[in-house]
PDB file of N, CA and C in Angstrom:
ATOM      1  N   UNK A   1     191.459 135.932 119.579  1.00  0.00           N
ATOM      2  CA  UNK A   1     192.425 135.697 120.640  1.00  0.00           C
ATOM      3  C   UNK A   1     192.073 136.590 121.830  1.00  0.00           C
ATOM      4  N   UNK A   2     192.095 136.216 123.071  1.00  0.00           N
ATOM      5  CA  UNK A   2     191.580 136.678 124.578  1.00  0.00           C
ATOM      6  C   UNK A   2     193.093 136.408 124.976  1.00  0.00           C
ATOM      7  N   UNK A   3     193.806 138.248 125.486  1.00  0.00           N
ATOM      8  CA  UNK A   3     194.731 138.485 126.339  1.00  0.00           C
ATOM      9  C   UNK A   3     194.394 138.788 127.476  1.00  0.00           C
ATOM     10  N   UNK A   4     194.804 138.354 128.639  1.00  0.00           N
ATOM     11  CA  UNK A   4     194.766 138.602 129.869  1.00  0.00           C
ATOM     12  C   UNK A   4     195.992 138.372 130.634  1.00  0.00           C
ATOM     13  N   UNK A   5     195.936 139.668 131.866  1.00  0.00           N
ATOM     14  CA  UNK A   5     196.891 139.331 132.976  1.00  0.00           C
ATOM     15  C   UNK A   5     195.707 139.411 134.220  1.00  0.00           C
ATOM     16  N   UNK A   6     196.132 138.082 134.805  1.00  0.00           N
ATOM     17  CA  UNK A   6     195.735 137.252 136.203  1.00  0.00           C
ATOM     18  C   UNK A   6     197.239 138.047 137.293  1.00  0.00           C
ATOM     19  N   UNK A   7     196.191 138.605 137.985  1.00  0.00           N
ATOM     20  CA  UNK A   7     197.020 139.108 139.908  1.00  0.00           C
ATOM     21  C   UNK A   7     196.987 138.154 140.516  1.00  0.00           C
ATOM     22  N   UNK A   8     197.913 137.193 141.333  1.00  0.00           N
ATOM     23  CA  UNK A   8     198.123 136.413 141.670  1.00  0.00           C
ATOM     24  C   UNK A   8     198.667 136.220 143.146  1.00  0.00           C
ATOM     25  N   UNK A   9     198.187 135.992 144.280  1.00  0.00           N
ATOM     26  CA  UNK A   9     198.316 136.117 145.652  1.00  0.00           C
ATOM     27  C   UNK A   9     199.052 134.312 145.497  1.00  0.00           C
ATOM     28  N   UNK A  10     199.867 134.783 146.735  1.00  0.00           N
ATOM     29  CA  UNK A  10     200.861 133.325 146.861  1.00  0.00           C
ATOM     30  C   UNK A  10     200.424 132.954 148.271  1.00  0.00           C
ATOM     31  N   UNK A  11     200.303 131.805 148.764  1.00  0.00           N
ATOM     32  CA  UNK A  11     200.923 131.352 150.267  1.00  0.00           C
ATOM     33  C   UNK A  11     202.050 132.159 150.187  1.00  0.00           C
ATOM     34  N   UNK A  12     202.779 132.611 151.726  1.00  0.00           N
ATOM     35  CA  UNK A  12     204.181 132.788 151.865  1.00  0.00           C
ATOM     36  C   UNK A  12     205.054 131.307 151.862  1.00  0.00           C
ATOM     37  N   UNK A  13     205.911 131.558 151.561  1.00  0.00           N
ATOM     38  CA  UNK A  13     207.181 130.497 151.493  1.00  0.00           C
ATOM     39  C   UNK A  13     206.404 129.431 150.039  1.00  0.00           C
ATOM     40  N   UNK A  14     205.437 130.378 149.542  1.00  0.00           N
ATOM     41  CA  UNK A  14     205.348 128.720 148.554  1.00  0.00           C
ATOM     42  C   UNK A  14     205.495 129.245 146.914  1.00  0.00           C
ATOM     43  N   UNK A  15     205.782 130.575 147.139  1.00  0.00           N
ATOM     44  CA  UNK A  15     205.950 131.390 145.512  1.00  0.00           C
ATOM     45  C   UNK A  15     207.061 130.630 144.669  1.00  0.00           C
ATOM     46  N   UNK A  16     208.102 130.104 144.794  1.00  0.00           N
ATOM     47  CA  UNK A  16     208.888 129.549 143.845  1.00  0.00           C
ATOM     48  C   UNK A  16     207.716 128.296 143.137  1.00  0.00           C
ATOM     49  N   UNK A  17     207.194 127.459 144.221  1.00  0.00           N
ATOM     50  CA  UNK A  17     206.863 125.771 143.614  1.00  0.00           C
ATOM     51  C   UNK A  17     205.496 126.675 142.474  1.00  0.00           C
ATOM     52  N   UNK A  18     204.695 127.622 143.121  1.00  0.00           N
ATOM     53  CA  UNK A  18     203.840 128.280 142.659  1.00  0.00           C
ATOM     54  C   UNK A  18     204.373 129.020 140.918  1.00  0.00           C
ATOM     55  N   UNK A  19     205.217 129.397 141.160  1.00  0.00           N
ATOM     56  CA  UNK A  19     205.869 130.288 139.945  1.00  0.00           C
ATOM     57  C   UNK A  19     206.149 128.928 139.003  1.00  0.00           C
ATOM     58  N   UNK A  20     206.838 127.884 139.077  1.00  0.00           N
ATOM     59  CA  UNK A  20     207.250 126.642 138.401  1.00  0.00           C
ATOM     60  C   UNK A  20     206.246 126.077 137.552  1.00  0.00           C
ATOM     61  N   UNK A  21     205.350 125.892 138.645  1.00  0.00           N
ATOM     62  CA  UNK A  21     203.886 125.276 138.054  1.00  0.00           C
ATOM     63  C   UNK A  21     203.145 126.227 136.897  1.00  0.00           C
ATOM     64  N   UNK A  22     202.874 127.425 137.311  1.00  0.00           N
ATOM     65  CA  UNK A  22     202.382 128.425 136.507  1.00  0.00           C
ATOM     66  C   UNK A  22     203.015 128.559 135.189  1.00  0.00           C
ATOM     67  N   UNK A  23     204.225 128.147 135.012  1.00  0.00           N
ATOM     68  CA  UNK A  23     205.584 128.571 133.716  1.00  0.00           C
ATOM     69  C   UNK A  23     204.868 127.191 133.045  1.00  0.00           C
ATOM     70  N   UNK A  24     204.866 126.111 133.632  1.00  0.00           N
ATOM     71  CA  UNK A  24     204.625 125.151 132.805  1.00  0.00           C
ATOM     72  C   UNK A  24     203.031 125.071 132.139  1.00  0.00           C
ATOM     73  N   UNK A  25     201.948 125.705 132.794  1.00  0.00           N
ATOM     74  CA  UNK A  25     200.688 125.657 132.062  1.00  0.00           C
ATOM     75  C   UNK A  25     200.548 126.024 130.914  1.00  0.00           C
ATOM     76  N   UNK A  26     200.233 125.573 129.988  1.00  0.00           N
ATOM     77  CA  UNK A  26     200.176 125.857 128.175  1.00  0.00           C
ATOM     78  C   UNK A  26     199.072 126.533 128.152  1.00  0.00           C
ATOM     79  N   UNK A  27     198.584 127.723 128.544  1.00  0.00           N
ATOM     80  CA  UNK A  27     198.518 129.362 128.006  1.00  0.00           C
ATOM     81  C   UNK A  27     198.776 130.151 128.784  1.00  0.00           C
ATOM     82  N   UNK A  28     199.807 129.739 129.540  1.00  0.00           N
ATOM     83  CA  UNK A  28     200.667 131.333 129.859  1.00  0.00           C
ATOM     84  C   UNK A  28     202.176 131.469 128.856  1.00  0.00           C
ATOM     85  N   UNK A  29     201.609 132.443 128.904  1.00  0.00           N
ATOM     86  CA  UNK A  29     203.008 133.279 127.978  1.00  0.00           C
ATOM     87  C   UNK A  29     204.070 134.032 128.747  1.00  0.00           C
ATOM     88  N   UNK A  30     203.156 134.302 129.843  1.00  0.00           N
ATOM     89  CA  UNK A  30     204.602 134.965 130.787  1.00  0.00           C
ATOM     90  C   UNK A  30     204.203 135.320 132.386  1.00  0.00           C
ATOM     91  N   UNK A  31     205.245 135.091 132.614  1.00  0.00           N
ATOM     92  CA  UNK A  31     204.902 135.230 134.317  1.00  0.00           C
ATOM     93  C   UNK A  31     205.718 136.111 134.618  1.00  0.00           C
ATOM     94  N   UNK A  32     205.678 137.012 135.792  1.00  0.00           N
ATOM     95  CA  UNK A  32     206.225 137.838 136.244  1.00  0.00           C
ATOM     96  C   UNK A  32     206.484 137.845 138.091  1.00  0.00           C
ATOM     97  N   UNK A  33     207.490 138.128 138.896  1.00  0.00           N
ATOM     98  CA  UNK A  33     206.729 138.535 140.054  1.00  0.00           C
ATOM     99  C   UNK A  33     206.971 139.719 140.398  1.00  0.00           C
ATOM    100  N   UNK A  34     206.663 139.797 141.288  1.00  0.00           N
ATOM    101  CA  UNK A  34     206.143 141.422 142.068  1.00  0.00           C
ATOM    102  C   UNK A  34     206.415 141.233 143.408  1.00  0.00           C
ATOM    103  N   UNK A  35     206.726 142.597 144.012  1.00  0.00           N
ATOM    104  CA  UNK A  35     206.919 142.870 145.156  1.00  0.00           C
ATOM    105  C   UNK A  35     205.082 143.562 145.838  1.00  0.00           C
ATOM    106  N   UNK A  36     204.448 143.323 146.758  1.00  0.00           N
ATOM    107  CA  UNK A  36     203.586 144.427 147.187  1.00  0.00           C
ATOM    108  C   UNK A  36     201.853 143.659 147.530  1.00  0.00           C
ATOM    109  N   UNK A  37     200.790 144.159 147.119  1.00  0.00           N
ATOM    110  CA  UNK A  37     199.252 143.230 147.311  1.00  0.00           C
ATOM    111  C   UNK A  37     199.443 142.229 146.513  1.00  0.00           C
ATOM    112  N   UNK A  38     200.071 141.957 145.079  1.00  0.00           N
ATOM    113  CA  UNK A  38     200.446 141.071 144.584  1.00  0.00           C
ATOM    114  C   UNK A  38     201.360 140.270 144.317  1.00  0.00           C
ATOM    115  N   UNK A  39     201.797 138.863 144.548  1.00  0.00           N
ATOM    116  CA  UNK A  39     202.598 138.038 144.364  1.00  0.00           C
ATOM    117  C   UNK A  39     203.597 137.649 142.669  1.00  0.00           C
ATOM    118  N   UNK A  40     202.591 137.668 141.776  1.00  0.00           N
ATOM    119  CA  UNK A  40     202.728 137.734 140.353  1.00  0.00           C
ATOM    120  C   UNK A  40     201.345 138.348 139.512  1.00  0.00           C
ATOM    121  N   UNK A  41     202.654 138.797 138.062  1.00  0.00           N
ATOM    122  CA  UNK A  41     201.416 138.481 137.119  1.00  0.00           C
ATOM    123  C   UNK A  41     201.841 137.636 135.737  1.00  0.00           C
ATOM    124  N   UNK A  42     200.671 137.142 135.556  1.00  0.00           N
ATOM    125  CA  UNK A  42     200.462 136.399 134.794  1.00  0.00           C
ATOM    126  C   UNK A  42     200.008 136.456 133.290  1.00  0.00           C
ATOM    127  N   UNK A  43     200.529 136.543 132.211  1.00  0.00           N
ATOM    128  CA  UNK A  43     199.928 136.382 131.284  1.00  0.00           C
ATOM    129  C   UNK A  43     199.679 135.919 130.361  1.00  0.00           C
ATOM    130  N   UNK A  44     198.310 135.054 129.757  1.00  0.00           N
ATOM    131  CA  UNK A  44     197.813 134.329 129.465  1.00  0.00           C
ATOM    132  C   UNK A  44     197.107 134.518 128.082  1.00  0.00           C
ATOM    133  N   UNK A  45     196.805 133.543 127.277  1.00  0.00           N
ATOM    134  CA  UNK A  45     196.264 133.697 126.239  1.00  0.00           C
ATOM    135  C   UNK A  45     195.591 132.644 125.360  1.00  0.00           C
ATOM    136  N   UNK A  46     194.176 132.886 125.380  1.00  0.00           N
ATOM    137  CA  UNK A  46     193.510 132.088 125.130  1.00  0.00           C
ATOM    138  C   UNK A  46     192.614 132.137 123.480  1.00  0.00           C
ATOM    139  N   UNK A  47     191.959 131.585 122.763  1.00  0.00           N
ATOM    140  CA  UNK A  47     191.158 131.857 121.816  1.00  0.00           C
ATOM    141  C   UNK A  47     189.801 132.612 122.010  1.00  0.00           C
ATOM    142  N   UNK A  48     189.032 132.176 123.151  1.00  0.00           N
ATOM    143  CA  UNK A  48     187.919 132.286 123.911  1.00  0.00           C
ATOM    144  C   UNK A  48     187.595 132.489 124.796  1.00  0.00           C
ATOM    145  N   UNK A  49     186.714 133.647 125.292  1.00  0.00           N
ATOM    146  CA  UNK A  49     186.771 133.939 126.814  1.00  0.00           C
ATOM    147  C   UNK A  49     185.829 132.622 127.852  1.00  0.00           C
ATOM    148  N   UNK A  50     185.332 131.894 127.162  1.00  0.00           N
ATOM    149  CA  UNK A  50     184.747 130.426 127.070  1.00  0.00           C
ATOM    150  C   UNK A  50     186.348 129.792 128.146  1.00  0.00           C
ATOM    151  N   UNK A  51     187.402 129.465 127.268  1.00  0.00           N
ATOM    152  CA  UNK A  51     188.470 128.343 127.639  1.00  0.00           C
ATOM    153  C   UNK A  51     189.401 129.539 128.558  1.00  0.00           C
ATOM    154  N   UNK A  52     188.989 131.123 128.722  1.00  0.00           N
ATOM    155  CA  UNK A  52     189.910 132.035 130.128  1.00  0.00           C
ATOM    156  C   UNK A  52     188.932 131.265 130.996  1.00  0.00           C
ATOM    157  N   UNK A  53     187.860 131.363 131.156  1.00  0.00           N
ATOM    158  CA  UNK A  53     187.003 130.737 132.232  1.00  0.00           C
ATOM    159  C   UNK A  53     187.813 129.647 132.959  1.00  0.00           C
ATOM    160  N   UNK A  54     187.695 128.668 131.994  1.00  0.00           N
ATOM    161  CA  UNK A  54     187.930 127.339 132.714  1.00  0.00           C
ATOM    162  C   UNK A  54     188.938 127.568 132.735  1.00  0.00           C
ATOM    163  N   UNK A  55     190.105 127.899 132.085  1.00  0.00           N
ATOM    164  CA  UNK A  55     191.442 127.936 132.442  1.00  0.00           C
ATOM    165  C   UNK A  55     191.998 128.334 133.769  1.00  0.00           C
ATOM    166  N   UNK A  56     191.384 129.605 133.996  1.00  0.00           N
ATOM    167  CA  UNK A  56     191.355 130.735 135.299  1.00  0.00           C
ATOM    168  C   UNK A  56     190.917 129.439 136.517  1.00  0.00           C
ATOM    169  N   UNK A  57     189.199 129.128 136.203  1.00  0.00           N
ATOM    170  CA  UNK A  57     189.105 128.198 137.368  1.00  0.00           C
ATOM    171  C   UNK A  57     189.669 126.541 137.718  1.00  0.00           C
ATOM    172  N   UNK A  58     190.110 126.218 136.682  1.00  0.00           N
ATOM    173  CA  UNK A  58     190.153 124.937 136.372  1.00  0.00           C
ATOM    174  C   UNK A  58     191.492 123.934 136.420  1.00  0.00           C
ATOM    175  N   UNK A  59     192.453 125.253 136.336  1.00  0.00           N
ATOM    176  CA  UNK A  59     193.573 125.181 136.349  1.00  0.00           C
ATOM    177  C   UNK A  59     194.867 125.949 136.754  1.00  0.00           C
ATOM    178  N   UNK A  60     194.446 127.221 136.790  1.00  0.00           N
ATOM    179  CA  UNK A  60     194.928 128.488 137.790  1.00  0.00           C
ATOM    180  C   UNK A  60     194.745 128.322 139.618  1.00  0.00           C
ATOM    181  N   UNK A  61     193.610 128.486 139.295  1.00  0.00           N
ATOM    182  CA  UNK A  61     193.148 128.534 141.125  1.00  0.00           C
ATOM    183  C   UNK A  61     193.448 127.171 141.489  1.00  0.00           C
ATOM    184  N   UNK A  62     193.367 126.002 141.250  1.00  0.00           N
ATOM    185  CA  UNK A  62     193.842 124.889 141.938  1.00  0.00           C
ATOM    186  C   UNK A  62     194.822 124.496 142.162  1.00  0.00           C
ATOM    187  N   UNK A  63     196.298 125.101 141.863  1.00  0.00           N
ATOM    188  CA  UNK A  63     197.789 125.035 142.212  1.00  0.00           C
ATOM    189  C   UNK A  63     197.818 125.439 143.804  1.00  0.00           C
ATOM    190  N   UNK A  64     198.383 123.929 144.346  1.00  0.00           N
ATOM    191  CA  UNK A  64     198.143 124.213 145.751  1.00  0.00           C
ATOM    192  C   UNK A  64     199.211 125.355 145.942  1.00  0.00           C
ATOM    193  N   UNK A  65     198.926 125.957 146.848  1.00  0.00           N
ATOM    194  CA  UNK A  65     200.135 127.807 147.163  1.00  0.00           C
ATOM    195  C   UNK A  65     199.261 128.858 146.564  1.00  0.00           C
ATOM    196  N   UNK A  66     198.345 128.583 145.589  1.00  0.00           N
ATOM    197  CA  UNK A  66     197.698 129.788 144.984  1.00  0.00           C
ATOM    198  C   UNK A  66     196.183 130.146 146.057  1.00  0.00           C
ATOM    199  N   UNK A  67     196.785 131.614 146.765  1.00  0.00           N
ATOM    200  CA  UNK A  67     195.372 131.962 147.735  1.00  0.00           C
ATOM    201  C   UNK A  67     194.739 132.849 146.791  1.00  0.00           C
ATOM    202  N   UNK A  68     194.740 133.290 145.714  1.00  0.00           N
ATOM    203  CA  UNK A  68     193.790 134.093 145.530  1.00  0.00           C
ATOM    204  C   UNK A  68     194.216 134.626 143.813  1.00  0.00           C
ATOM    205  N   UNK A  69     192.911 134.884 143.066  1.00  0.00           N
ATOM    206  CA  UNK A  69     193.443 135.605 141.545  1.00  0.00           C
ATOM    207  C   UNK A  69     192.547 136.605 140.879  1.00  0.00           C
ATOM    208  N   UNK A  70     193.260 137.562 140.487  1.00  0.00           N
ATOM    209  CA  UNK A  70     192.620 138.619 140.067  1.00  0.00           C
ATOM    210  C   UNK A  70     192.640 139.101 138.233  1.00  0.00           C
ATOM    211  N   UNK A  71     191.548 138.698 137.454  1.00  0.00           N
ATOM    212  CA  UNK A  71     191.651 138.407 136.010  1.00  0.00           C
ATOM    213  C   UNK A  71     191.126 139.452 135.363  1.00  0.00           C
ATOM    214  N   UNK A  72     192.486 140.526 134.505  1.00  0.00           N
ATOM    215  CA  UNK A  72     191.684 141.837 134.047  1.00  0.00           C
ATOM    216  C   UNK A  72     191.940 141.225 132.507  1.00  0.00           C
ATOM    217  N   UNK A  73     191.192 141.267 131.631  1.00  0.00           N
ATOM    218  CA  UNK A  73     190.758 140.920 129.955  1.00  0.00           C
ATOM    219  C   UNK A  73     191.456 142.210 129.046  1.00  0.00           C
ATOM    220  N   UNK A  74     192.493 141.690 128.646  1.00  0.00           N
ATOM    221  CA  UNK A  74     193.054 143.187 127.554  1.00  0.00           C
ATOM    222  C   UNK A  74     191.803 144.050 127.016  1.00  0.00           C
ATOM    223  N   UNK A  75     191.881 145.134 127.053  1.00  0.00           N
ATOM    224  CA  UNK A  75     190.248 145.302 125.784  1.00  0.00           C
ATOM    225  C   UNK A  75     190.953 146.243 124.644  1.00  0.00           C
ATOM    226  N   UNK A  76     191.921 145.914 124.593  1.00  0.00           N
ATOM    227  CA  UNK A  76     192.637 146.671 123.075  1.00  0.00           C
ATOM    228  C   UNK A  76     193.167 148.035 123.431  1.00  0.00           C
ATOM    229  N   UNK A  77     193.721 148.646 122.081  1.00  0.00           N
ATOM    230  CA  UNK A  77     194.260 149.766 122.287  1.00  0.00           C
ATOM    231  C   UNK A  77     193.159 150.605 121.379  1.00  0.00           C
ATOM    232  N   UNK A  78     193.490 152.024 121.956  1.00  0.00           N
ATOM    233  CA  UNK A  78     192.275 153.272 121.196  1.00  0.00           C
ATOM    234  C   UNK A  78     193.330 153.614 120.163  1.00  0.00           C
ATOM    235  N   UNK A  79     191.992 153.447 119.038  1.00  0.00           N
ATOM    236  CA  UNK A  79     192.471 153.997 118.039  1.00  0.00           C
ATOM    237  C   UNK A  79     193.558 155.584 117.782  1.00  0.00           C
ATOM    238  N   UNK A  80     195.122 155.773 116.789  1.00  0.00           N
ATOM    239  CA  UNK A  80     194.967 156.975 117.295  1.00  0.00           C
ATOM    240  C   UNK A  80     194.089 157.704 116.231  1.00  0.00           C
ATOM    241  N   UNK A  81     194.161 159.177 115.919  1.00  0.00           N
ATOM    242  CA  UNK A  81     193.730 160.048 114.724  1.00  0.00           C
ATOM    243  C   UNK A  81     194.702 160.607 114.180  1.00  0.00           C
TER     244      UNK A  81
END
């Protein structure tokens, strides 16, 4: 399983239709927004960093209102001792 949160830049005035669309894509798990360089975040979850790819380009970035996305890959937690 591949966790990720996507930074998410909006058009102005278009973050609600943007936020709607995003809730409905089948691998996000949660959306968030934000005040500040970023509009939302997003997080997503995939089997394969293969299907974040296309997901990210294929179906993320093409929601008209979406100017821009920024995709950091969980990389786990450190072990403690």
């Amino acid at each position: 399983m591949v966790t990720s949160y996507t930074l998410a830049r909006v058009e102005p005035s278009k973050d609600h239709i943007v936020f709607k669309k995003v809730q409905e894509l089948p691998c996000v798990k949660e959306v968030i927004t934000t005040y500040g360089e970023f509009d939302m975040i997003i997080k997503i979850e995939v089997d394969t960093l293969q299907e974040l790819d296309d997901f990210v380009f294929n179906k993320l970035r093409v929601i008209e209102g979406m100017e821009s996305t920024t995709t950091l890959i969980h990389a786990g937690f450190p072990k403690k001792e």
